[in-house]
Protein backbone atom coordinates (compact mmCIF):
# COMPACT_ATOMS: atom_id res chain seq x y z
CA UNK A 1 96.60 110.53 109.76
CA UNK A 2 99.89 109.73 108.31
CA UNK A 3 100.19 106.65 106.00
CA UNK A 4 102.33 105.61 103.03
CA UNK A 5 102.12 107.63 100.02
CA UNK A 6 102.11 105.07 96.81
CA UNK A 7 103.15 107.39 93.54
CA UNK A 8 103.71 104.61 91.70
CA UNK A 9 99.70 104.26 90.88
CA UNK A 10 99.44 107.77 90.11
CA UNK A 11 102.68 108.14 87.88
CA UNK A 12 101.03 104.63 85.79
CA UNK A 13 97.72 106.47 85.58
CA UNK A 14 99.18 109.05 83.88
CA UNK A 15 101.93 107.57 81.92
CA UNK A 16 98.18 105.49 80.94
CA UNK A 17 96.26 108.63 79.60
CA UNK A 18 99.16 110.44 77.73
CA UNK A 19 98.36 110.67 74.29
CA UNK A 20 100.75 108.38 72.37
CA UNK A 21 100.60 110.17 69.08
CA UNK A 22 103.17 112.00 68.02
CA UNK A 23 103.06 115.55 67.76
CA UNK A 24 103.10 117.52 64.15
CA UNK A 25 106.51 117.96 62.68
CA UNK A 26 108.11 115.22 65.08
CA UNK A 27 110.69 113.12 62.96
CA UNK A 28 109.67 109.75 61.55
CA UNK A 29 110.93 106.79 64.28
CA UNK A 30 111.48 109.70 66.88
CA UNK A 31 109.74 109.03 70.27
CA UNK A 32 108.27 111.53 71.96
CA UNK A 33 108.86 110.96 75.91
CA UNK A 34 105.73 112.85 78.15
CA UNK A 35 107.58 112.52 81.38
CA UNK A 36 107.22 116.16 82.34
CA UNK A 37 103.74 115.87 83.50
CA UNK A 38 104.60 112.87 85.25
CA UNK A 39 107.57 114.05 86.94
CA UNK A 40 105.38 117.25 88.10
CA UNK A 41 102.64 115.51 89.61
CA UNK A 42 104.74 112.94 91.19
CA UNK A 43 106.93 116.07 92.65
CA UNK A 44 104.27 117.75 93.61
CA UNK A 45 102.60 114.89 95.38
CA UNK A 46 105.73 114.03 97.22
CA UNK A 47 106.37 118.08 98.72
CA UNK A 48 102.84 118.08 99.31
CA UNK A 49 102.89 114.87 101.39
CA UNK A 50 106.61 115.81 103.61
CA UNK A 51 105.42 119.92 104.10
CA UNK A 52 101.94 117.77 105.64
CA UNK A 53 104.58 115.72 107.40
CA UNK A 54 106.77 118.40 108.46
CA UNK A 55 103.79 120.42 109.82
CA UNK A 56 102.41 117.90 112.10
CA UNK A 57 104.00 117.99 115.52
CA UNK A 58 106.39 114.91 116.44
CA UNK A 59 105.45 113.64 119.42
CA UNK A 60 102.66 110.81 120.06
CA UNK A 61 101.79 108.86 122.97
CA UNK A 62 101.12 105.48 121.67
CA UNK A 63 98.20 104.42 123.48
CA UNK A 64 98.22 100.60 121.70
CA UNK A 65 98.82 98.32 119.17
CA UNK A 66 96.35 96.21 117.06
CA UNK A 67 95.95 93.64 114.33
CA UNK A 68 93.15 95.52 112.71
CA UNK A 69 92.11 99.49 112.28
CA UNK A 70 88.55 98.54 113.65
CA UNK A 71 90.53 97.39 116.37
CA UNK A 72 92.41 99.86 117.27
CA UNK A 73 89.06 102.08 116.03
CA UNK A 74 87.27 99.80 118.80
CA UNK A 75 89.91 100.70 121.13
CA UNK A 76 90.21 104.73 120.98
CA UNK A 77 85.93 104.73 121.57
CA UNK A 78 87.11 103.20 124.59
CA UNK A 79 89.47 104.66 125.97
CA UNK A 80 88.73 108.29 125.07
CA UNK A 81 85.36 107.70 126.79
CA UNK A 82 87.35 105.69 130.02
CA UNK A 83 89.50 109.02 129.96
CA UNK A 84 87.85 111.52 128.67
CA UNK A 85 88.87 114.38 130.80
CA UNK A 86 92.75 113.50 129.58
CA UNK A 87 91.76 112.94 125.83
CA UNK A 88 88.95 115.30 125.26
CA UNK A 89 89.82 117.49 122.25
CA UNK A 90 92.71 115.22 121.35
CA UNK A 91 93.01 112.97 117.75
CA UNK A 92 93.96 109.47 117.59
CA UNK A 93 96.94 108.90 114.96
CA UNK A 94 96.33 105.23 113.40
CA UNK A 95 98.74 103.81 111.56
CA UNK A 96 99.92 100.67 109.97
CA UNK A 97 103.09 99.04 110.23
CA UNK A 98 105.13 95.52 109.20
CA UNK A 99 107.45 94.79 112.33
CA UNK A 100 110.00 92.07 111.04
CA UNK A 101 108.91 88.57 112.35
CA UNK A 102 105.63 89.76 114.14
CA UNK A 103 104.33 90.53 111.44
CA UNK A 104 101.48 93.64 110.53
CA UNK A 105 99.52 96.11 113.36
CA UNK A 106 98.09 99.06 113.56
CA UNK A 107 99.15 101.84 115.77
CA UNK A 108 96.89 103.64 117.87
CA UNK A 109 98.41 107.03 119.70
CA UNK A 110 97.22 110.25 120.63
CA UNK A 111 99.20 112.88 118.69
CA UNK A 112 99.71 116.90 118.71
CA UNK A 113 102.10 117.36 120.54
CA UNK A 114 105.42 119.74 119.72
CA UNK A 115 107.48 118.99 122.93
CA UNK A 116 108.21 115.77 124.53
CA UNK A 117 107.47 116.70 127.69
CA UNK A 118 103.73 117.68 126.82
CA UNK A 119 104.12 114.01 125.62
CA UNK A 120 105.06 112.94 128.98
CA UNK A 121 102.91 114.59 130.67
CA UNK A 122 99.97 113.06 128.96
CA UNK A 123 101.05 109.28 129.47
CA UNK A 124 101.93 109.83 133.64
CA UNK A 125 98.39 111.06 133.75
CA UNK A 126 96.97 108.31 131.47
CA UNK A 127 98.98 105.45 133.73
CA UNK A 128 98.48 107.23 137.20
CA UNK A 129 94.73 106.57 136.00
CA UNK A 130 94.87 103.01 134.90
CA UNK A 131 96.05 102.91 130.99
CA UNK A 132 99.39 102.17 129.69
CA UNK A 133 101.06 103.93 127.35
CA UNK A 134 104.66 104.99 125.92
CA UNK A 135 105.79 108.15 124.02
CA UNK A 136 107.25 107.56 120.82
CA UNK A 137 108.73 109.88 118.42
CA UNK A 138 107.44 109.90 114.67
């Protein structure tokens, strides 16, 4: 699933637990700045979160949209068993997002797939059988 990654909790927790003495020899009225351990965990934490991102493939076929995850939760029981020789084997990708004026929902499409036209191919077959659907590029 791909949601918003919030460093800014992490980075407090451990600008929190650094040890604010200063270490031997350290000039009086020096401060001594831990940001190193910070800086590498909030690093690391970001490459970790775009290689996940950069791994997954980009196409989805968004399947519907929500104004709750047990919604949309609600939703993918149903359709995967509705369709379930197009969607067997495939994951639902559910996501929230703020659109402008309309305020929050939560995404529900089927994801995994590396070419558009696998894409495509999924959400003909999904309307020619009843559903609706778009594809939609992450």
């Amino acid at each position: 699933m791909i949601g918003i990654l919030d460093i800014t909790a992490a980075a407090a927790a451990l600008i929190a637990a650094a040890d604010d003495a200063p270490d031997a020899g350290t000039a009086v009225g020096a401060r001594v700045i831990r940001m190193a351990s910070v800086n590498a965990t909030s690093d690391a934490m970001r490459v970790s979160y775009v290689d996940e991102l950069a791994a997954q493939p980009p196409w989805q076929v968004q399947v519907g949209a929500y104004r709750s995850r047990e919604e949309a939760e609600a939703a993918w029981s149903r359709l995967s068993a509705q369709h379930d020789a197009l969607l067997d084997g495939l994951a639902p990708a559910i996501s929230e997002v703020e659109l402008d004026s309309r305020g929050a929902f939560v995404r529900l499409r089927v994801e995994g797939y590396p070419s558009r036209s696998g894409a495509v191919d999924l959400c003909e077959d999904l309307r020619a059988a009843g559903g609706e659907c778009f594809v939609a590029h992450r």
